[in-house]
Every structure is written in C-alpha cells, then in structure tokens.
C-alpha atoms as a PDB file:
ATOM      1  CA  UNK A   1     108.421  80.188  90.331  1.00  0.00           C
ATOM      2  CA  UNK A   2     110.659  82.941  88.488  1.00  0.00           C
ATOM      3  CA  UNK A   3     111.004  86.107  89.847  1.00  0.00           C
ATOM      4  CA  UNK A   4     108.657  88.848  87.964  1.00  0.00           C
ATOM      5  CA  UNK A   5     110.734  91.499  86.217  1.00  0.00           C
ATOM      6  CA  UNK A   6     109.481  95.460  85.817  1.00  0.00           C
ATOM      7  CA  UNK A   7     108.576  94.705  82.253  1.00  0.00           C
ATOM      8  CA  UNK A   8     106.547  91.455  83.579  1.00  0.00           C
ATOM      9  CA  UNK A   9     104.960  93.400  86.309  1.00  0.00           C
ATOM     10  CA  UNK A  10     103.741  96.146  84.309  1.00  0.00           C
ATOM     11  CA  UNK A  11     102.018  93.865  81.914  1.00  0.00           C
ATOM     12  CA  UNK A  12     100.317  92.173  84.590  1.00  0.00           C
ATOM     13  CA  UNK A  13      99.377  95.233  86.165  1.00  0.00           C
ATOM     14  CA  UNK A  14      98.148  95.934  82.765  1.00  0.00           C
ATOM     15  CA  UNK A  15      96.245  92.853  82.328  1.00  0.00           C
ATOM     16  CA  UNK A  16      95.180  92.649  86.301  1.00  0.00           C
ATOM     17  CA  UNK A  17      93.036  96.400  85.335  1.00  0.00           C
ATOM     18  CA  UNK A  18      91.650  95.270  82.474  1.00  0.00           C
ATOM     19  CA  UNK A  19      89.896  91.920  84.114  1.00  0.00           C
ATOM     20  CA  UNK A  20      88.959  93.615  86.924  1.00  0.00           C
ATOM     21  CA  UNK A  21      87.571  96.295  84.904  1.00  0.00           C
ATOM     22  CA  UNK A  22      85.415  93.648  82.800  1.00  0.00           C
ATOM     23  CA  UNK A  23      84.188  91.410  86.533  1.00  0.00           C
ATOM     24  CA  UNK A  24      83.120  95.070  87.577  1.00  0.00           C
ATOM     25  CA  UNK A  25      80.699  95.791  84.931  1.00  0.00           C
ATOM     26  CA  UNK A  26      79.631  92.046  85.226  1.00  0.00           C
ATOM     27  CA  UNK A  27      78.970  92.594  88.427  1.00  0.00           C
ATOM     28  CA  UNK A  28      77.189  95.655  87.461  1.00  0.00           C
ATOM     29  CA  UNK A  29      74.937  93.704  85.095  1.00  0.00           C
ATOM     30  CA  UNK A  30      74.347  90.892  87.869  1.00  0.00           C
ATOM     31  CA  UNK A  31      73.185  93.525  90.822  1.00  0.00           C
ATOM     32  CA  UNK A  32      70.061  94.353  88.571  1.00  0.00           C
ATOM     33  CA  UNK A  33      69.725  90.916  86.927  1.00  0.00           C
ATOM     34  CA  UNK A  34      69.891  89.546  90.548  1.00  0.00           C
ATOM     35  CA  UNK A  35      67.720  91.331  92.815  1.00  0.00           C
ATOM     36  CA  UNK A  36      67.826  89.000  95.876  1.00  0.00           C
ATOM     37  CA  UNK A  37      70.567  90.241  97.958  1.00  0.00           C
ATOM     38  CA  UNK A  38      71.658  87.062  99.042  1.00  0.00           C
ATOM     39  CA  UNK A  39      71.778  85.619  95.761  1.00  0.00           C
ATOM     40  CA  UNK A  40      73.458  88.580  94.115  1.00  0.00           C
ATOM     41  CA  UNK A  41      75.818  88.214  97.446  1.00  0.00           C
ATOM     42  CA  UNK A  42      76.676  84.222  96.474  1.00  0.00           C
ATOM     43  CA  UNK A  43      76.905  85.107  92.569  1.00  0.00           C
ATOM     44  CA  UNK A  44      79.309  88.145  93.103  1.00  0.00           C
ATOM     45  CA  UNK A  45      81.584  86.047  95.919  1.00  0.00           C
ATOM     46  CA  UNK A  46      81.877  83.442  92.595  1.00  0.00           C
ATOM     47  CA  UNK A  47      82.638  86.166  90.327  1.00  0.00           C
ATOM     48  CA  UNK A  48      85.484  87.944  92.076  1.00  0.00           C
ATOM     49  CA  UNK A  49      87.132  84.851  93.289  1.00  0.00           C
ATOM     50  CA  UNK A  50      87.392  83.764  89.669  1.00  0.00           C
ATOM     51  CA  UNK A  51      88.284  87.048  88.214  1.00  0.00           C
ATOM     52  CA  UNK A  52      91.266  86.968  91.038  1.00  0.00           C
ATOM     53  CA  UNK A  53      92.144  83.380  90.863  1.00  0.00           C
ATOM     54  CA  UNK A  54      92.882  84.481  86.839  1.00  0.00           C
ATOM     55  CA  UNK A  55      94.552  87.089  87.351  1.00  0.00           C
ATOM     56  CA  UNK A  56      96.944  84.587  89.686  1.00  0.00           C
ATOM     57  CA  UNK A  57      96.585  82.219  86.951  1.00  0.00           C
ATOM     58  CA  UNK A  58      97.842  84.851  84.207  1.00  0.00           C
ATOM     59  CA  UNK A  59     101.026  86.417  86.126  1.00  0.00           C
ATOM     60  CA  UNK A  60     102.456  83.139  86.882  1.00  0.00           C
ATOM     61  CA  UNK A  61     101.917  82.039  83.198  1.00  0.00           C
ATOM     62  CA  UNK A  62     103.293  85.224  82.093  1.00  0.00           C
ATOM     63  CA  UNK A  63     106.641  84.784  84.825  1.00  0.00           C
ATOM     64  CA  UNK A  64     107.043  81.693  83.902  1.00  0.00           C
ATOM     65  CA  UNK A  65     106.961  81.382  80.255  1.00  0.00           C
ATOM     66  CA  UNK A  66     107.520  84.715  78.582  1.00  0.00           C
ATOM     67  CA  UNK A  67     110.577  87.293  78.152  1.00  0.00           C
ATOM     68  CA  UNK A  68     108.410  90.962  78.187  1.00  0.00           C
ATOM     69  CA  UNK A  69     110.172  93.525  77.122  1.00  0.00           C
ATOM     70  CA  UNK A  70     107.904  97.154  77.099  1.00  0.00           C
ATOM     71  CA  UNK A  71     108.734  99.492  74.295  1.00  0.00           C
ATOM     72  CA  UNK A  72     107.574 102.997  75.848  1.00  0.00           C
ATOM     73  CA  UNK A  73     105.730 105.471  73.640  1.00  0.00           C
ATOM     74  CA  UNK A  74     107.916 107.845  71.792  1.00  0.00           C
ATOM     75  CA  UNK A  75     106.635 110.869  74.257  1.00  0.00           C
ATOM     76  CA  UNK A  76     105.409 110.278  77.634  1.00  0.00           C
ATOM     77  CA  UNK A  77     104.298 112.984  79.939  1.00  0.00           C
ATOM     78  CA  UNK A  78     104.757 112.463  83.412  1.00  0.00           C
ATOM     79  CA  UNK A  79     102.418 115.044  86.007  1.00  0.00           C
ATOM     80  CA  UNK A  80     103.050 114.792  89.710  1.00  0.00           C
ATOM     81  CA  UNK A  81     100.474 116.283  91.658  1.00  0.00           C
ATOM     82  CA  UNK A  82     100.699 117.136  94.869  1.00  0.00           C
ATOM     83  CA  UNK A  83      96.996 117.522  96.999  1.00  0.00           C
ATOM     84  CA  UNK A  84      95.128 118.368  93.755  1.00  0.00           C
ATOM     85  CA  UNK A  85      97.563 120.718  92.505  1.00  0.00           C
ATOM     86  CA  UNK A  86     100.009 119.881  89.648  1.00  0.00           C
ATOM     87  CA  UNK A  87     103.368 120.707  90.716  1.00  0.00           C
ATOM     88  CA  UNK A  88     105.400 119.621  87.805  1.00  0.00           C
ATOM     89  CA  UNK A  89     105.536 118.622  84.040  1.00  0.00           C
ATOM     90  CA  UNK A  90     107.927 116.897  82.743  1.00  0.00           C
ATOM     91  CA  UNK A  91     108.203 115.635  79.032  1.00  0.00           C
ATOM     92  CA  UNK A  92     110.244 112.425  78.556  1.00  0.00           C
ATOM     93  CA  UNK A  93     111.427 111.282  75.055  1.00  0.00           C
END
C-alpha cells in the first residue's frame, strides 16, 4: 500500500469524524431502542467494528487510488490556546 500524503491524511481525518460522528448518534438511537444491556452491548460491539473497519476500508481506497490535493480557504485563523487561555491569533491568507 502507498504511503498517505498530508493532503490524503487530512481528508481521511475528515472523513474518519464524520462516520464516527454518524455511528455515535446511531448508537445514541440504539441505547433507547435497545434497552437490554446485553443486547445493546452485542449491537453496539457490531456497530463500531463496522464503522472502524470503513473507515480502514475508505483510507486505503483513498491512498491507493486518488491524487488529493486540499485547496485551503482564502482566510484561516489559527488560535493556540494555552490551559484555557488564548495566547495568540494569527490570521493566515
């Protein structure tokens, strides 16, 4: 398999938030559609090895058959903080 490039990598990571965002409200739905523990327990295993094993599935696709290239916004704005606090501001065009 190819080697993943920063461009690659942050559409994954893009992509990897975005499925795991939608198998976390599933599992949402399933905790009060499912109110035996154990079943809920089986039914959620299922669900999060799918949503990872497609994520997997997805990045290696992606690696292996696409050129990404990101096109940044016009205007980012970058904040570090630093324990709560913002410590800088930077504007980046």
């Amino acid at each position: 398999m190819e080697k993943a490039n920063k461009h690659h990598e942050k559409l994954i990571r893009a992509i990897g938030e975005e499925i795991t965002g939608l198998f976390e409200k599933v599992l949402d739905y399933a905790e009060v559609a499912v109110p035996n523990n154990d079943q809920y327990r089986k039914l959620r295993s299922k669900i999060l090895r799918i949503g990872n094993n497609t994520i997997r599935n997805i990045s290696k696709e992606i690696v292996s058959r696409y050129d990404v290239i990101y096109n940044p916004p016009g205007e980012t704005i970058i904040e570090v903080a630093n324990r709560g606090r913002v410590k800088a501001k930077e504007e980046v065009k």
